[in-house]
C-alpha atoms as a PDB file:
ATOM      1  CA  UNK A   1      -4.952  22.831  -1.230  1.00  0.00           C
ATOM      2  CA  UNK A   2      -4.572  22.416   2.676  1.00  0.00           C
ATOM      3  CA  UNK A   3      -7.735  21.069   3.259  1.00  0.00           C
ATOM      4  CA  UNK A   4      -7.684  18.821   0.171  1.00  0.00           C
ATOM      5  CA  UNK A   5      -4.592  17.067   1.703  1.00  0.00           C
ATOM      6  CA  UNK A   6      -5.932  17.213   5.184  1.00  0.00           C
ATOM      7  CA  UNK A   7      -9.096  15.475   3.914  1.00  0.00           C
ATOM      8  CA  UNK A   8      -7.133  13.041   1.394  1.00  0.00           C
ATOM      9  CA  UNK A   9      -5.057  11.307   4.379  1.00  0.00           C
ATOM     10  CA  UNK A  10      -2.597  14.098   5.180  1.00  0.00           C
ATOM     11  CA  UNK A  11      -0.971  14.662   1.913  1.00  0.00           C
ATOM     12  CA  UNK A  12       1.369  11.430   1.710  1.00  0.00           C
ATOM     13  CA  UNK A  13       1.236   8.474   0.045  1.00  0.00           C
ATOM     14  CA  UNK A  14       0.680   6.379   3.958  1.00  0.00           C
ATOM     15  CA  UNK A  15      -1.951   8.761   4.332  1.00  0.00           C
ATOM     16  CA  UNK A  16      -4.021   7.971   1.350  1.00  0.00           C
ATOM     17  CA  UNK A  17      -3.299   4.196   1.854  1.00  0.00           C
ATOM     18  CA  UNK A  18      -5.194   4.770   5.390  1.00  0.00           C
ATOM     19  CA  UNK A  19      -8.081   5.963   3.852  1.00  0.00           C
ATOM     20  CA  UNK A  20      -8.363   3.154   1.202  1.00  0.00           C
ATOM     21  CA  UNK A  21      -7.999   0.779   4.314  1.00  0.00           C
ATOM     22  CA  UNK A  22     -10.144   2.111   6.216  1.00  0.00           C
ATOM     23  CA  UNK A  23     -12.827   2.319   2.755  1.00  0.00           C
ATOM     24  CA  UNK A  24     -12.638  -1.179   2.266  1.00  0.00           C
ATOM     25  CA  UNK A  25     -14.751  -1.594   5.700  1.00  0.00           C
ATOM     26  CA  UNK A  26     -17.020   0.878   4.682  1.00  0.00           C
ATOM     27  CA  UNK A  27     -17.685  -0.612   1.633  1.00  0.00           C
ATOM     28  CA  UNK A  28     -18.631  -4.234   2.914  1.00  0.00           C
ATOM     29  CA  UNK A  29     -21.183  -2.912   5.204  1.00  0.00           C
ATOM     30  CA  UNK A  30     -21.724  -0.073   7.734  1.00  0.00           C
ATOM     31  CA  UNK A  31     -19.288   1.830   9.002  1.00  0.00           C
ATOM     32  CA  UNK A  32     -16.852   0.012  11.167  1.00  0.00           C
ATOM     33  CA  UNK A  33     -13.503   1.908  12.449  1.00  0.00           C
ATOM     34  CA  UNK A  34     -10.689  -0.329  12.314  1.00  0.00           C
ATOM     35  CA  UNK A  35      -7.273   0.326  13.532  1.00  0.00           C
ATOM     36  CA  UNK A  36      -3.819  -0.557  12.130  1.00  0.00           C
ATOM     37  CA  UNK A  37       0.102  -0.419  13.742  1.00  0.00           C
ATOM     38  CA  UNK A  38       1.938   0.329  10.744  1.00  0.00           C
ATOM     39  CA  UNK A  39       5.146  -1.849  10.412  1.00  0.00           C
ATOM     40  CA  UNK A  40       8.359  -1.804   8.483  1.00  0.00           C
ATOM     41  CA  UNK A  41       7.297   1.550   6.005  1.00  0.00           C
ATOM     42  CA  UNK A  42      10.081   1.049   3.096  1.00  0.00           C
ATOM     43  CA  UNK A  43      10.451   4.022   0.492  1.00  0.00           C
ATOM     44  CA  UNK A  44      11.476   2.920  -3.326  1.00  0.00           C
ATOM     45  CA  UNK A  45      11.965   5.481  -5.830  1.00  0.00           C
ATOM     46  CA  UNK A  46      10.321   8.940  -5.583  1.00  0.00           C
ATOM     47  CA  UNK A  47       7.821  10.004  -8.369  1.00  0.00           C
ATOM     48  CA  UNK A  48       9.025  13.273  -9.828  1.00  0.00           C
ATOM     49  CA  UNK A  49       6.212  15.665 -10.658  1.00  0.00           C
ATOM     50  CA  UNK A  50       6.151  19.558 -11.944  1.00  0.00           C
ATOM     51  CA  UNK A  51       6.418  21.615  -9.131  1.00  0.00           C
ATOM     52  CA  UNK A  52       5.512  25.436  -9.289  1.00  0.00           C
ATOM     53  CA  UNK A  53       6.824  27.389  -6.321  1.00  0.00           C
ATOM     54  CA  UNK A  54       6.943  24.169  -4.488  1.00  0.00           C
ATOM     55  CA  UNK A  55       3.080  23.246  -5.705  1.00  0.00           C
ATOM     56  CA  UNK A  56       1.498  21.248  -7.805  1.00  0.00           C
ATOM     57  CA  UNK A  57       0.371  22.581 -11.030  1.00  0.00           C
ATOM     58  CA  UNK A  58      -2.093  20.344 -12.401  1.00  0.00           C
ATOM     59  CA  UNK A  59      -4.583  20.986 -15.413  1.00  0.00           C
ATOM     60  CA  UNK A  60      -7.684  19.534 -15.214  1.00  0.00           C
ATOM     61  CA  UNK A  61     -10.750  20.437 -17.381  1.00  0.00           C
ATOM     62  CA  UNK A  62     -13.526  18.589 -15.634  1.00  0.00           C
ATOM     63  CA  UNK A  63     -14.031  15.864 -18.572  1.00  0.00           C
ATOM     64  CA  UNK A  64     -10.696  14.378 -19.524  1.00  0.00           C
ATOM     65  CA  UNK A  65      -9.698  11.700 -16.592  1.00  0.00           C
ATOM     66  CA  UNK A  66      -5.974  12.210 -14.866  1.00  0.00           C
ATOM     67  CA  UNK A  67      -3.262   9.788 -16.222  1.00  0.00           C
ATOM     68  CA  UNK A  68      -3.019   7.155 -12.723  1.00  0.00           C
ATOM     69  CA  UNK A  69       0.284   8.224 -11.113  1.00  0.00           C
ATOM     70  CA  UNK A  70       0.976   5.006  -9.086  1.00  0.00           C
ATOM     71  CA  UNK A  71      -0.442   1.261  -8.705  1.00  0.00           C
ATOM     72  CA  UNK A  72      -1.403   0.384  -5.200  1.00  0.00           C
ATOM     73  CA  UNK A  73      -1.781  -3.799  -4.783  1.00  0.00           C
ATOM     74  CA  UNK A  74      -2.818  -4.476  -1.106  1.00  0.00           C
ATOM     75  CA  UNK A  75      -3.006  -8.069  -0.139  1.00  0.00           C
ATOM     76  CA  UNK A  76      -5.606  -8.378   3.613  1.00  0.00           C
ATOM     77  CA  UNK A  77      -4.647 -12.049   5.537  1.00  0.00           C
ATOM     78  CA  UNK A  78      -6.172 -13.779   8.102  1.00  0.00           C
ATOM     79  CA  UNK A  79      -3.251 -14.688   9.943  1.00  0.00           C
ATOM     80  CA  UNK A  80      -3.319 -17.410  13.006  1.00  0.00           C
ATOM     81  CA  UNK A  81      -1.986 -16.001  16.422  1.00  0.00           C
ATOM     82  CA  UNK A  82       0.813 -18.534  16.165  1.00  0.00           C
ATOM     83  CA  UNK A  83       1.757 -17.215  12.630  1.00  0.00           C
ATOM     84  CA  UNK A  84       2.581 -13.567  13.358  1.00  0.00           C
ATOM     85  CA  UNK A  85       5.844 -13.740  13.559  1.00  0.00           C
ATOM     86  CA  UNK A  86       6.553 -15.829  10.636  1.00  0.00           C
ATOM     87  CA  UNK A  87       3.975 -13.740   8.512  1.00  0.00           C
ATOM     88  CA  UNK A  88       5.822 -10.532   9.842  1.00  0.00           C
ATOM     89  CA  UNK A  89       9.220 -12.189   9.532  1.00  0.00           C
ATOM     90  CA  UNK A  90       8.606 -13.602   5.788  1.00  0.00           C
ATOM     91  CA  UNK A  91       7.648  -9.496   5.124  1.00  0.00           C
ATOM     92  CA  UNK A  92      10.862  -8.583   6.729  1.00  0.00           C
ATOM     93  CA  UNK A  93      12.919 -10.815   4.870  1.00  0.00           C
ATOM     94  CA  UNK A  94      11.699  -9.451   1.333  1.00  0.00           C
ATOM     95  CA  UNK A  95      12.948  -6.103   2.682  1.00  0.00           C
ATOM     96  CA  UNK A  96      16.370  -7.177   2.528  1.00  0.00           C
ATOM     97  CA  UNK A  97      19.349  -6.485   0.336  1.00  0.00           C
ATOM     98  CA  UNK A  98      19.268  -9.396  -1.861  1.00  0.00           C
ATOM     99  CA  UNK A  99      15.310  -9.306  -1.574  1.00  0.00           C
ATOM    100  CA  UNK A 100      13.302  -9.144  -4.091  1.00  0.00           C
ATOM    101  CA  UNK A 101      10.952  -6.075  -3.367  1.00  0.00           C
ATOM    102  CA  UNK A 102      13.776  -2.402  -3.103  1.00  0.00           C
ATOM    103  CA  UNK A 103      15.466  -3.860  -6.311  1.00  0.00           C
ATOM    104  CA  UNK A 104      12.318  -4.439  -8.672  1.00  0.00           C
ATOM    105  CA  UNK A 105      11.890  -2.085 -11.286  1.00  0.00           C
ATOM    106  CA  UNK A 106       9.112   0.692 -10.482  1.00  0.00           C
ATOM    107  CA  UNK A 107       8.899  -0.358  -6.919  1.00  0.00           C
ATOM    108  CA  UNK A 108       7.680   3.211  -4.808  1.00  0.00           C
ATOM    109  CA  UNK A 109       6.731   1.700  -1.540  1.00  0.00           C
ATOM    110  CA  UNK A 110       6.064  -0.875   0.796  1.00  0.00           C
ATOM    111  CA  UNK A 111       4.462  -1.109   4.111  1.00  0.00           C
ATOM    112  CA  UNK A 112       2.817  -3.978   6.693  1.00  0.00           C
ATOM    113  CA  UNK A 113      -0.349  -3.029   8.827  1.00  0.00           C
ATOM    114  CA  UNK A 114      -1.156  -5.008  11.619  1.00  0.00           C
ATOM    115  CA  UNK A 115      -4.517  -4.610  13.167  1.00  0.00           C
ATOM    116  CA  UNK A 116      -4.546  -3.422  16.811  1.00  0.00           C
ATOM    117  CA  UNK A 117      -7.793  -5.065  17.717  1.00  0.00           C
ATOM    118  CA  UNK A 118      -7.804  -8.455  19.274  1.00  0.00           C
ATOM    119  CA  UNK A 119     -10.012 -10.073  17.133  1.00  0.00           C
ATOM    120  CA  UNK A 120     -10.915  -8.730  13.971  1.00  0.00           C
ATOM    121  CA  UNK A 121     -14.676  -8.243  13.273  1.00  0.00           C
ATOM    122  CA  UNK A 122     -14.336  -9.461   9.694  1.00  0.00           C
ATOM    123  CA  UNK A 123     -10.787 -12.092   9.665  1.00  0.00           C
ATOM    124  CA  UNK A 124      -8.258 -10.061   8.403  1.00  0.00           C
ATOM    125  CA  UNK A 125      -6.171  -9.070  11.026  1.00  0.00           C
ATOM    126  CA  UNK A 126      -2.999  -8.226   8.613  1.00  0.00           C
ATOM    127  CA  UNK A 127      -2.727  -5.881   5.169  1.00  0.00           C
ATOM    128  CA  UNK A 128      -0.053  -5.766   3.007  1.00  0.00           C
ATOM    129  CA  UNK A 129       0.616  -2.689   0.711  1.00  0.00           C
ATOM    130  CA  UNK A 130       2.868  -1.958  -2.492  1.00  0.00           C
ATOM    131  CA  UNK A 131       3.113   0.601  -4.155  1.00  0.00           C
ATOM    132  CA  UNK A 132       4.635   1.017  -7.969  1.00  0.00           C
ATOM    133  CA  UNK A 133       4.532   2.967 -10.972  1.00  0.00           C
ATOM    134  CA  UNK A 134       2.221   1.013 -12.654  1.00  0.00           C
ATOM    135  CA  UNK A 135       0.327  -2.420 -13.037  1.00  0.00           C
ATOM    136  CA  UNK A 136       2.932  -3.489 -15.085  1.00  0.00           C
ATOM    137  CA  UNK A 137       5.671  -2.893 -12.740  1.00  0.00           C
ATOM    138  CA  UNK A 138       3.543  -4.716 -10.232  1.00  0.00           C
ATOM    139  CA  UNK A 139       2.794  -7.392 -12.364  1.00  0.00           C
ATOM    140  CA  UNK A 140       6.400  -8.368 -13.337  1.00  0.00           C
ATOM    141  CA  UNK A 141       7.472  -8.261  -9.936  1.00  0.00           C
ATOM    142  CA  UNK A 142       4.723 -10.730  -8.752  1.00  0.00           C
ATOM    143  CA  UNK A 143       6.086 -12.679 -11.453  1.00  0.00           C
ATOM    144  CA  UNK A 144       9.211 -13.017 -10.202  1.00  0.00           C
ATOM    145  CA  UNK A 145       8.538 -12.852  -6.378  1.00  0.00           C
ATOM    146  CA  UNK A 146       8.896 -15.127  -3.472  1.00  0.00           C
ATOM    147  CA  UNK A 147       7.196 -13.026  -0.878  1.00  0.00           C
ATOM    148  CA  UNK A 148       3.626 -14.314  -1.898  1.00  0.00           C
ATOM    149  CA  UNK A 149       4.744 -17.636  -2.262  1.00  0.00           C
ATOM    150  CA  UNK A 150       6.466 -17.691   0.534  1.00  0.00           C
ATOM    151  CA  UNK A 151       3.566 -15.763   2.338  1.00  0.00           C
ATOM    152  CA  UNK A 152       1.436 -18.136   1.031  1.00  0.00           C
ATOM    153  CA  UNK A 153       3.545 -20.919   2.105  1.00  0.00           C
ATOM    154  CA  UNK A 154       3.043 -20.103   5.577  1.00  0.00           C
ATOM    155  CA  UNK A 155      -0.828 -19.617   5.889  1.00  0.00           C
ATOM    156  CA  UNK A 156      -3.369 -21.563   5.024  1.00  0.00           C
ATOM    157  CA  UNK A 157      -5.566 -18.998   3.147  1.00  0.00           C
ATOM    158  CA  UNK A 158      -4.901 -16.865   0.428  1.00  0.00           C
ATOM    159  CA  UNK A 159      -4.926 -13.529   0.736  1.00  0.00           C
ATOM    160  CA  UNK A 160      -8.084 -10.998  -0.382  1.00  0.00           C
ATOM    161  CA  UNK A 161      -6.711  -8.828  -2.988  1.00  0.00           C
ATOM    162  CA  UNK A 162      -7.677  -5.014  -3.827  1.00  0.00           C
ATOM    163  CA  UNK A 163      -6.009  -2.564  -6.427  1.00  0.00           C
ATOM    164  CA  UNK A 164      -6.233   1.292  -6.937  1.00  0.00           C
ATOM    165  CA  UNK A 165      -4.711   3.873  -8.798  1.00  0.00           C
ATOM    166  CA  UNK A 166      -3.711   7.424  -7.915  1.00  0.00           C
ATOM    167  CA  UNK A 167      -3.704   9.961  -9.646  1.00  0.00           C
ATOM    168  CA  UNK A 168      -2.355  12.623  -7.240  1.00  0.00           C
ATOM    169  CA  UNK A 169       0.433  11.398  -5.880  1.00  0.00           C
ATOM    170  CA  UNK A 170       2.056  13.639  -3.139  1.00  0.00           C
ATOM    171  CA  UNK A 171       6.014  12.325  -2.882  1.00  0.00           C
ATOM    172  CA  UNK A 172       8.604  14.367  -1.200  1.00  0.00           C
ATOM    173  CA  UNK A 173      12.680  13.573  -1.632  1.00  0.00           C
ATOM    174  CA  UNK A 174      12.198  10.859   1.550  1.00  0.00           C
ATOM    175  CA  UNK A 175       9.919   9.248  -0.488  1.00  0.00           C
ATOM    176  CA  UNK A 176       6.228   8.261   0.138  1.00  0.00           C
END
């Protein structure tokens, strides 16, 4: 189990969303390493799973796929040098009590990564991450939101948009 969370990210939630990060390079070519500060990491609510003797129990017969466990929406910008601090403010702002992101239903997590290199090789020097229960949860909040609009607002581009689902989640009490 120690190695499968060592080579899964280091068994949280931040750790699995650096892998998928770093995938998305991978996938669009040859391997490229790519670097990320990770900035304003907000915890929403825990998902509970059955714990035996502090471990995971889970049954799996090789055939039938796991249920997904939590929907992962990550937004990648290209973001101008003279727009970091609004882009980085605007994420900071939906953070806050009356925001919209800790009060939407099924919200689990939230976190900004801004890449450390100068110039990104392929544009996208920002990625945005959210994590929730499910699509749905997602999907109503996006509804309702004014953190893309408002992110879109202030940038000239849209963002490029990728979605997973996991189906292992590792959560502690502290959250993702």
């Amino acid at each position: 189990m120690v190695a499968f969370k060592e080579a899964h990210g280091g068994g949280s939630i931040f750790g699995f969303i650096e892998l998928i990060s770093t995938a998305l390079f991978i996938i669009e070519g040859s391997p490229k390493p790519a670097f990320y500060d990770a900035l304003l990491p907000t915890a929403g609510q825990t998902i509970e799973v059955e714990k035996h003797g502090g471990w995971r129990k889970v049954e799996a017969d090789g055939v039938t796929e796991l249920t997904p466990e939590v929907f992962v929406a990550q937004s990648r910008f290209e973001v101008p040098n003279d727009s970091t601090v609004l882009f980085e403010q605007t994420c900071r702002n939906s953070l806050s009590t009356d925001g919209q992101l800790n009060a939407a239903h099924g919200f689990v997590g939230f976190f900004v990564q801004r890449r450390d290199a100068t110039k990104a090789d392929d544009g996208f020097n920002y990625v945005v991450s959210t994590m929730w229960t499910d699509r749905r949860a997602y999907s109503s909040w996006l509804a309702s939101s004014q953190l893309s609009t408002a992110l879109h607002n202030a940038l000239s581009m849209r963002p490029k948009q990728a979605y997973f689902e996991g189906k292992l989640v590792l959560s502690s009490s502290q959250g993702i």
